[in-house]
Protein backbone atom coordinates (compact mmCIF):
# COMPACT_ATOMS: atom_id res chain seq x y z
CA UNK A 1 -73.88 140.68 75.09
CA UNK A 2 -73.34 143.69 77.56
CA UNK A 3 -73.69 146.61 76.30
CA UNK A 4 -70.57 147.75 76.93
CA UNK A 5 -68.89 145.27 75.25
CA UNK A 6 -71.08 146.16 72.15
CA UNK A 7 -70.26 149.63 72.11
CA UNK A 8 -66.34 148.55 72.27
CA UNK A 9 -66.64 146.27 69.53
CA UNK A 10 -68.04 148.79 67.45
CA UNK A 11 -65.98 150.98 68.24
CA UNK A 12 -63.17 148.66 67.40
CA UNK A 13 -64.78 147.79 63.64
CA UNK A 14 -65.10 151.90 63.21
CA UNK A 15 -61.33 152.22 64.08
CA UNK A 16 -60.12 148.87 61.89
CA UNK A 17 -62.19 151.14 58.88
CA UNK A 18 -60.51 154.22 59.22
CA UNK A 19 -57.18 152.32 58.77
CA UNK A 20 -57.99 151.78 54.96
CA UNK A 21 -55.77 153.42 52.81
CA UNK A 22 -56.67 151.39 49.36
CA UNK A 23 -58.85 149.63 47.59
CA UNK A 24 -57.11 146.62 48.03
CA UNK A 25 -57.13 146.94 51.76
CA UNK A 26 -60.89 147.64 51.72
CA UNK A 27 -61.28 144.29 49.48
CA UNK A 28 -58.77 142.40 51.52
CA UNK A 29 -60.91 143.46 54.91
CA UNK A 30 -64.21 143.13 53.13
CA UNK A 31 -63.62 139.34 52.29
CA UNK A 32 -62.43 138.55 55.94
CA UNK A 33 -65.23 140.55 57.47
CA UNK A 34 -68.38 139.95 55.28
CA UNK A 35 -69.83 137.02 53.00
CA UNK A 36 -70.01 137.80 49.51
CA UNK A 37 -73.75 138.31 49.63
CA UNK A 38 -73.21 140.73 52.87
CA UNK A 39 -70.74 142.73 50.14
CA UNK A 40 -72.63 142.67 47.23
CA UNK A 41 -75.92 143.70 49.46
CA UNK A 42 -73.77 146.73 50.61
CA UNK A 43 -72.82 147.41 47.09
CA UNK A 44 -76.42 147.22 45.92
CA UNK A 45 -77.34 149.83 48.39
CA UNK A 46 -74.45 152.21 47.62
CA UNK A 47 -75.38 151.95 43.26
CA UNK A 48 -78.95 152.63 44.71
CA UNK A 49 -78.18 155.76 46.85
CA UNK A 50 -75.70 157.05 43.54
CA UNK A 51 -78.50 156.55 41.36
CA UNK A 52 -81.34 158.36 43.96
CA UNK A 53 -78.45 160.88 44.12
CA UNK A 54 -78.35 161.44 40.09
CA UNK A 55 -82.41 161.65 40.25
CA UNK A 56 -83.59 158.39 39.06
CA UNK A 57 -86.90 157.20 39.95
CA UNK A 58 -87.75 154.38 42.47
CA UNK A 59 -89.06 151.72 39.70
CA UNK A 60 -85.78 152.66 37.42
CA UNK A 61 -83.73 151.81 40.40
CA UNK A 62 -85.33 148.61 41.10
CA UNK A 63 -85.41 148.12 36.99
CA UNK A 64 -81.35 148.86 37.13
CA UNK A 65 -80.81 147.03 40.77
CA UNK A 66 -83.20 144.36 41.35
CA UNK A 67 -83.49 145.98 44.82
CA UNK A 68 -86.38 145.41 47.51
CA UNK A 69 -88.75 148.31 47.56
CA UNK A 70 -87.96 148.45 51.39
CA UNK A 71 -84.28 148.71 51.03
CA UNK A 72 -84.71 151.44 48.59
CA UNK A 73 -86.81 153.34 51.03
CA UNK A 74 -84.06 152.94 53.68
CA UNK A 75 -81.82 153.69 51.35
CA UNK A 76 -83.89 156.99 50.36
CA UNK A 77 -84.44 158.16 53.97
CA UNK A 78 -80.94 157.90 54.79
CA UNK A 79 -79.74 159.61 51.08
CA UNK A 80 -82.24 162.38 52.66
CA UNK A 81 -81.28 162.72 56.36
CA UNK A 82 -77.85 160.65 56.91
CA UNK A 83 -74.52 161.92 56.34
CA UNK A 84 -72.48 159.04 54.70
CA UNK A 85 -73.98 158.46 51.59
CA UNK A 86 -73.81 162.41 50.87
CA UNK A 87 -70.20 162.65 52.49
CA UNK A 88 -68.63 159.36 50.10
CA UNK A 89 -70.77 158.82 47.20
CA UNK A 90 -70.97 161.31 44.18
C-alpha cells in the first residue's frame, strides 16, 4: 500500500473516532471495526495503564490482568511519555 493512501486511511479512522458522541456509538463502531479479542486486548491495556496510573506494581497488574510482561512495558512507556492514556484515563 502507498503511503499515501496509508496516511489517508488513517486519517479517515482518526476522523470516523472523533465523531463519537456515546458509548453506544463507540460499542456500535467497535464491533464493526475490531474482533472481540482486538476489543478486549484494547481494554486490557487501558485497565493496565489505570492501574500503573493508581501506582500498582507490575506483578499486581499482571496478577489483576493476566497481561504479557511486554504489553505492560508498552503500556508503561507510553503511561510515561504518550499523551492519550494521561489525556482519557483517570
Amino acid at each position: 500500500m502507498k503511503k499515501e493512501k496509508t496516511d489517508s486511511d488513517v486519517k479517515l479512522l482518526y476522523q470516523t473516532l472523533i465523531k463519537l458522541e456515546t458509548e453506544e456509538d463507540c460499542h456500535d463502531l467497535l464491533q464493526d471495526l475490531c474482533t472481540k479479542k482486538e476489543i478486549d486486548a484494547m481494554a486490557q491495556r487501558v485497565v493496565a495503564a489505570q492501574y500503573l496510573m493508581n501506582g500498582k506494581t507490575y506483578e499486581q497488574i499482571i496478577e489483576l490482568t493476566n497481561i504479557s510482561s511486554t504489553t505492560l512495558s508498552r503500556v508503561s512507556k507510553c503511561v510515561q511519555h504518550g499523551k492519550g492514556y494521561k489525556k482519557f484515563i483517570n
